[in-house]
N, C-alpha and C. Protein backbone atom coordinates (compact mmCIF):
# COMPACT_ATOMS: atom_id res chain seq x y z
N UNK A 1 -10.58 -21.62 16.86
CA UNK A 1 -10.64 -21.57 18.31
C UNK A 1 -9.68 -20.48 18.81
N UNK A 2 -10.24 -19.58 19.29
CA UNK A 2 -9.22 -18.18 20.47
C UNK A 2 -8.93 -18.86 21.40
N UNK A 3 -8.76 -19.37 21.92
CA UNK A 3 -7.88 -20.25 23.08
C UNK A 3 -7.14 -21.75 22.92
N UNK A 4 -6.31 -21.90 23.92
CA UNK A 4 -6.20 -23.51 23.70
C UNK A 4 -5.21 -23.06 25.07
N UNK A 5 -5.00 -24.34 25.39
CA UNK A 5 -4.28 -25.17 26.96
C UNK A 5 -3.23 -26.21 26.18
N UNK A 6 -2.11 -25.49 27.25
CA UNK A 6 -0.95 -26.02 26.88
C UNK A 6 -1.41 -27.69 26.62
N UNK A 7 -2.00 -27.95 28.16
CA UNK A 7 -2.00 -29.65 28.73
C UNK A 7 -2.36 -30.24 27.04
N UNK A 8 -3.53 -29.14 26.56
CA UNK A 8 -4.28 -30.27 25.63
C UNK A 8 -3.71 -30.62 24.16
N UNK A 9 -3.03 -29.49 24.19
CA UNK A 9 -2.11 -29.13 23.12
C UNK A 9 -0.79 -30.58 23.14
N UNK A 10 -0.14 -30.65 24.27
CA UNK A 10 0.88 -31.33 24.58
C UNK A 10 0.31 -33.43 24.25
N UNK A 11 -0.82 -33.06 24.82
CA UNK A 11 -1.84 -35.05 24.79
C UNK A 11 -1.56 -35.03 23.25
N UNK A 12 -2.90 -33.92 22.51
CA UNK A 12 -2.71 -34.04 21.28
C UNK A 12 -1.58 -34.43 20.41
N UNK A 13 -0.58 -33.65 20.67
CA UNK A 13 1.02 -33.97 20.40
C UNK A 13 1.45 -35.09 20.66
N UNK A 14 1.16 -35.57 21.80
CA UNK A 14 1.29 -36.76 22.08
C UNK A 14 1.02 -38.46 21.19
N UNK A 15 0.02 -37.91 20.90
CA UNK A 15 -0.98 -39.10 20.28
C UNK A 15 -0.38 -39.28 18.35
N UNK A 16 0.54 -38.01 17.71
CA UNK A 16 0.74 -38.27 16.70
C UNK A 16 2.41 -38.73 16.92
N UNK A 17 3.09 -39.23 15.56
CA UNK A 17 3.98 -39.52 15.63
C UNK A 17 4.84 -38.27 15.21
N UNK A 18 4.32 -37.03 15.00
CA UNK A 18 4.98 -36.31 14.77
C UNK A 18 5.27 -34.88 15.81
N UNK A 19 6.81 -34.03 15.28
CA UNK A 19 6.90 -33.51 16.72
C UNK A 19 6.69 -32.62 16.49
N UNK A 20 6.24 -31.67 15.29
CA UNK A 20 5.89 -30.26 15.63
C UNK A 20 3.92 -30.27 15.26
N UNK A 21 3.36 -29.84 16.24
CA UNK A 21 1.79 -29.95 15.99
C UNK A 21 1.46 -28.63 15.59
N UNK A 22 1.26 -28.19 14.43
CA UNK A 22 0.46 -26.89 13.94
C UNK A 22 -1.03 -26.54 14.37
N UNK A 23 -1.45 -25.30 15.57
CA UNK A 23 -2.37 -25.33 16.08
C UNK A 23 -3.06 -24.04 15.81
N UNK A 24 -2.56 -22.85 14.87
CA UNK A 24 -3.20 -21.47 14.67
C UNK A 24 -1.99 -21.45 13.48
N UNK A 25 -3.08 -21.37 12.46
CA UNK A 25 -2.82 -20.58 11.30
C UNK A 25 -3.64 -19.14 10.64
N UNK A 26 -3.29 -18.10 10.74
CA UNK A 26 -3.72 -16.82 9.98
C UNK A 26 -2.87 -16.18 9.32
N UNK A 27 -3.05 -15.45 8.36
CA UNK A 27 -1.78 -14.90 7.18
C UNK A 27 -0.82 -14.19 8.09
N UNK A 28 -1.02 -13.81 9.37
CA UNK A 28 0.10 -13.03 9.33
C UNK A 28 0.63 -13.83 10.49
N UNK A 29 0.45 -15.05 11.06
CA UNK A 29 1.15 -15.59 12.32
C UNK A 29 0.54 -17.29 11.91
N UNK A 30 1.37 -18.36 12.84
CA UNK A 30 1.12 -19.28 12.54
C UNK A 30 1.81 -19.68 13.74
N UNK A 31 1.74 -20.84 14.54
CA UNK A 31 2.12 -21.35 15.97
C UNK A 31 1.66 -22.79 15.89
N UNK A 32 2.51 -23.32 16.95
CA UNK A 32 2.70 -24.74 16.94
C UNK A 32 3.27 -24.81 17.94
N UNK A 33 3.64 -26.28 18.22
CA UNK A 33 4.17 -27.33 19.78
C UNK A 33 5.12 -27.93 19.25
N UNK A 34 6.37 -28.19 19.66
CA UNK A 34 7.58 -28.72 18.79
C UNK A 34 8.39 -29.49 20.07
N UNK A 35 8.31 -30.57 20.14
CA UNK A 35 8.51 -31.58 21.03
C UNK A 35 9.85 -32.34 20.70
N UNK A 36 10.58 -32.32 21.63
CA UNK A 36 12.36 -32.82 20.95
C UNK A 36 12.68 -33.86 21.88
N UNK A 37 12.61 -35.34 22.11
CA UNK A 37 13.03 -36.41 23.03
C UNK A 37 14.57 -36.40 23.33
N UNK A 38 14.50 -36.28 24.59
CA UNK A 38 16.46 -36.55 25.28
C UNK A 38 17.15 -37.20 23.65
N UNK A 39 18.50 -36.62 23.68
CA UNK A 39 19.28 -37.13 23.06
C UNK A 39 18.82 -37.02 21.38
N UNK A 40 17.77 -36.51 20.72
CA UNK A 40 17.23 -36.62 20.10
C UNK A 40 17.88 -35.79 18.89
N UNK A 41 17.84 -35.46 17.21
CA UNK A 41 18.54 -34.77 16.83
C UNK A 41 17.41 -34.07 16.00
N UNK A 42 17.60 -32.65 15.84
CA UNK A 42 16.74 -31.66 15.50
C UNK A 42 17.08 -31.27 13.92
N UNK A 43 16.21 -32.08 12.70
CA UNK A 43 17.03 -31.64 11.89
C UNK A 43 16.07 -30.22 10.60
N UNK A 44 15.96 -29.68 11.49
CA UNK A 44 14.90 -28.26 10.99
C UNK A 44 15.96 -27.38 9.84
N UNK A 45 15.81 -26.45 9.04
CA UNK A 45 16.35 -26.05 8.24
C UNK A 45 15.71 -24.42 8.44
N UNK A 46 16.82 -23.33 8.04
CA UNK A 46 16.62 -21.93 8.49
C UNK A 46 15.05 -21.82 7.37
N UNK A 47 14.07 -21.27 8.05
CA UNK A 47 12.71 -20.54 7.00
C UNK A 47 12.77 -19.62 6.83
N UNK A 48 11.79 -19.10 6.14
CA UNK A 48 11.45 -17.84 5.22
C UNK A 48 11.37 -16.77 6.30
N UNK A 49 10.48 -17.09 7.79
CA UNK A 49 9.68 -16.40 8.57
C UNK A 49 10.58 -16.11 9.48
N UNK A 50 10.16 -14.86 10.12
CA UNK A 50 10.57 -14.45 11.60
C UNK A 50 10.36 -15.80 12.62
N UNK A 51 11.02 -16.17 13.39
CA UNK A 51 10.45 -17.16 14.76
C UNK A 51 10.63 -16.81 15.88
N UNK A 52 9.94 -17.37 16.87
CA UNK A 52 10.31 -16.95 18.34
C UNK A 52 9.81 -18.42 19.01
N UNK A 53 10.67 -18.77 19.64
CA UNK A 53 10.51 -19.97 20.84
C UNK A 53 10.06 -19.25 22.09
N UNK A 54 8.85 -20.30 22.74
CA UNK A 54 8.98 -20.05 23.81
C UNK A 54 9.15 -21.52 24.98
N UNK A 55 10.11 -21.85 25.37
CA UNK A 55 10.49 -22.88 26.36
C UNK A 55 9.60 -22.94 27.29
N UNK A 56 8.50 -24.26 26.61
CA UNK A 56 7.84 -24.89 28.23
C UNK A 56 8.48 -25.65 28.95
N UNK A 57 8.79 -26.52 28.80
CA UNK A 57 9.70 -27.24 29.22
C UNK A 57 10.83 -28.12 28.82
N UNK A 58 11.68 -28.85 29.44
CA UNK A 58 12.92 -29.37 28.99
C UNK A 58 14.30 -28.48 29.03
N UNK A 59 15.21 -28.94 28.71
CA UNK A 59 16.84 -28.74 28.76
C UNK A 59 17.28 -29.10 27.75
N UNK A 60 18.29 -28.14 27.01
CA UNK A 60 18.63 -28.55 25.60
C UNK A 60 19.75 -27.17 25.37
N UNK A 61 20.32 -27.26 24.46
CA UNK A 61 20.87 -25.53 23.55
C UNK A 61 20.27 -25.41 22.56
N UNK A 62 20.15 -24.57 22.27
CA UNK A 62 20.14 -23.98 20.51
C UNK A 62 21.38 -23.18 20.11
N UNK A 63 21.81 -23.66 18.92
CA UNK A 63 22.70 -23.19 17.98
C UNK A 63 21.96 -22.23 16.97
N UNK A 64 22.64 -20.57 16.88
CA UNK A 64 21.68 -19.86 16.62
C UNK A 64 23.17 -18.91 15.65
N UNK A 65 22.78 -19.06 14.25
CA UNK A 65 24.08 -18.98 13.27
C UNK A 65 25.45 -19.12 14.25
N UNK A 66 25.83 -20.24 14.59
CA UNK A 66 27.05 -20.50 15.14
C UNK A 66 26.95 -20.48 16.72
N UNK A 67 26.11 -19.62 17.17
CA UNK A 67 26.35 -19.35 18.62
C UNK A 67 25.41 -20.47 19.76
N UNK A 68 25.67 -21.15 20.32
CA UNK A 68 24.80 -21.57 21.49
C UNK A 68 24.18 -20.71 22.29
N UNK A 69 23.15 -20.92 22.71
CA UNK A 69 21.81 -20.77 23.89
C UNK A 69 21.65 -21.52 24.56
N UNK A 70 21.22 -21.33 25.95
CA UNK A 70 20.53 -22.19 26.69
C UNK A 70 19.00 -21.97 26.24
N UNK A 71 18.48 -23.16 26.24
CA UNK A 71 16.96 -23.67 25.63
C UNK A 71 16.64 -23.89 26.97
N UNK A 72 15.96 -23.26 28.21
CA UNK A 72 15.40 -23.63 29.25
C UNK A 72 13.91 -23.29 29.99
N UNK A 73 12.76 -23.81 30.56
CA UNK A 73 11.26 -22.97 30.65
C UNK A 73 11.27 -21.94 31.00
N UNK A 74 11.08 -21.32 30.48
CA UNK A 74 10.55 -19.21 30.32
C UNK A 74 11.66 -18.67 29.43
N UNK A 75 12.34 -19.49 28.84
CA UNK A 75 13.27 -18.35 27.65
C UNK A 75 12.47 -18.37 27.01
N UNK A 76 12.83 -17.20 26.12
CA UNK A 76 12.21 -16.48 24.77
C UNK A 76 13.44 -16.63 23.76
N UNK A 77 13.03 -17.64 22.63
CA UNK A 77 14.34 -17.30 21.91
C UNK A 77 14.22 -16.81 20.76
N UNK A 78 14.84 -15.67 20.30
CA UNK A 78 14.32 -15.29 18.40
C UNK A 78 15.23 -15.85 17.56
N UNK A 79 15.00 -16.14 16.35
CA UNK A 79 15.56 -16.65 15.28
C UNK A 79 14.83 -15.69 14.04
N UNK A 80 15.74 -15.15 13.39
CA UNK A 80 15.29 -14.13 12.76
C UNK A 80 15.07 -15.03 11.32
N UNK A 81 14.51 -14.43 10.01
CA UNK A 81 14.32 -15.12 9.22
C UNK A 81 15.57 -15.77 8.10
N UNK A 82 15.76 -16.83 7.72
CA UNK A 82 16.67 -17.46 6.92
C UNK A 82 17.80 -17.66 7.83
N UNK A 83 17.50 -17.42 8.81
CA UNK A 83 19.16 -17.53 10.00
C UNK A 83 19.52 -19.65 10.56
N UNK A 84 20.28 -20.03 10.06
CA UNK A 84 20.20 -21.12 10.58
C UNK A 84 20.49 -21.47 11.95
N UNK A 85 19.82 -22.64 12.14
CA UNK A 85 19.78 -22.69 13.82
C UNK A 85 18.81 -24.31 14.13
N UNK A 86 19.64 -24.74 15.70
CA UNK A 86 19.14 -26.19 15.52
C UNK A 86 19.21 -26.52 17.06
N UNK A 87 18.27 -26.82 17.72
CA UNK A 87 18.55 -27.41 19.06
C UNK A 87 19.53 -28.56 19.32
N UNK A 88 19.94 -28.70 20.22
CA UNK A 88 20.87 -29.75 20.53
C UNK A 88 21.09 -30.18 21.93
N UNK A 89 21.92 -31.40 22.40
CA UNK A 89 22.56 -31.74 23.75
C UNK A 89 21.05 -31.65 24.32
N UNK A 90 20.30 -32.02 24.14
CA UNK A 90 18.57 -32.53 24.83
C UNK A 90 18.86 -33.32 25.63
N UNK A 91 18.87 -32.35 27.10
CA UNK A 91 19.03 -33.24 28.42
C UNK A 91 17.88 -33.71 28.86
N UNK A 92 16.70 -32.56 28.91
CA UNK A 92 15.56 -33.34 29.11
C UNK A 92 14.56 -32.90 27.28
N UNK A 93 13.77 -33.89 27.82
CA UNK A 93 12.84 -33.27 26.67
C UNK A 93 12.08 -32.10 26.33
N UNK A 94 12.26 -31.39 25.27
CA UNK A 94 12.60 -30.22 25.32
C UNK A 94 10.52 -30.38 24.59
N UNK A 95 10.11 -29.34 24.90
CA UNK A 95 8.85 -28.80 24.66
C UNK A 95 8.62 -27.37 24.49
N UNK A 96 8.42 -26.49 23.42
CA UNK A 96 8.18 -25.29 22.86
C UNK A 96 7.32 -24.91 22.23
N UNK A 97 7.13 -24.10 22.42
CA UNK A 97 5.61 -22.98 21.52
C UNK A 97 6.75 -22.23 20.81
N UNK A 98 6.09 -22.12 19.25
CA UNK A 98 7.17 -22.04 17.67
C UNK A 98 5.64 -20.91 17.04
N UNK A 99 6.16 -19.95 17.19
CA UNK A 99 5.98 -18.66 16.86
C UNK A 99 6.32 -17.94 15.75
N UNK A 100 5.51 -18.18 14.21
CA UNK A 100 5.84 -17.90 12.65
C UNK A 100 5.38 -16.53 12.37
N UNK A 101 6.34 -15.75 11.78
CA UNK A 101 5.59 -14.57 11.52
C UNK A 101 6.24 -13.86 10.18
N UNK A 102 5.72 -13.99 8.99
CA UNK A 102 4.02 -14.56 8.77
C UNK A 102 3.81 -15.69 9.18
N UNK A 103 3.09 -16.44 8.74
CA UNK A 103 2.41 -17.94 8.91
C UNK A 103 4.02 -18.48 7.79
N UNK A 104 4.06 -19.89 8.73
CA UNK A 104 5.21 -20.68 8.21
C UNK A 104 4.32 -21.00 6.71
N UNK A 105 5.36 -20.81 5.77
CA UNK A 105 4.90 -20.94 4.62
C UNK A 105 5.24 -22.79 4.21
């Protein structure tokens, strides 16, 4: 599918128990919905791939090799590859489009 909607993307997400939903895979990119509940703890580990967040919604930081970010709707955040890094302090629930490049291996 060449398209998709946040809304439907987000239900879908909804309906599993899990928080990152993988929705486009091709060898050279791969994307997903990564859903983080208030207070919640993010325990992701640095990957192989380039990443880029994009903040739909929610309030949170990211810790990005040592440094904090604000995680807020319309940042763009990069995380370059093998760099560790972890959201945190989830004031509201944090909701993102997770941007692999290549495809998360």
């Amino acid at each position: 599918m060449p398209a998709f909607a946040i809304s439907e993307l987000m239900a879908q997400q909804a309906q599993t128990d899990e928080r990152y939903l993988e929705f486009l895979r091709v060898p050279a990119l791969s994307m997903g919905l990564y859903v983080l509940p208030v207070g919640s703890v993010d325990e992701q580990r640095p990957h192989q791939e380039d990443e880029v967040y994009y903040v739909i919604r929610g309030r949170a930081q990211i810790n990005i090799a040592g440094q904090d970010y604000l995680a807020e709707p319309g940042r763009i955040i990069f995380v370059a590859a093998q760099v560790p890094h972890h959201f945190h302090a989830i004031s509201e629930e944090l909701a993102v489009l997770v941007f692999f490049a290549p495809a998360e291996s």
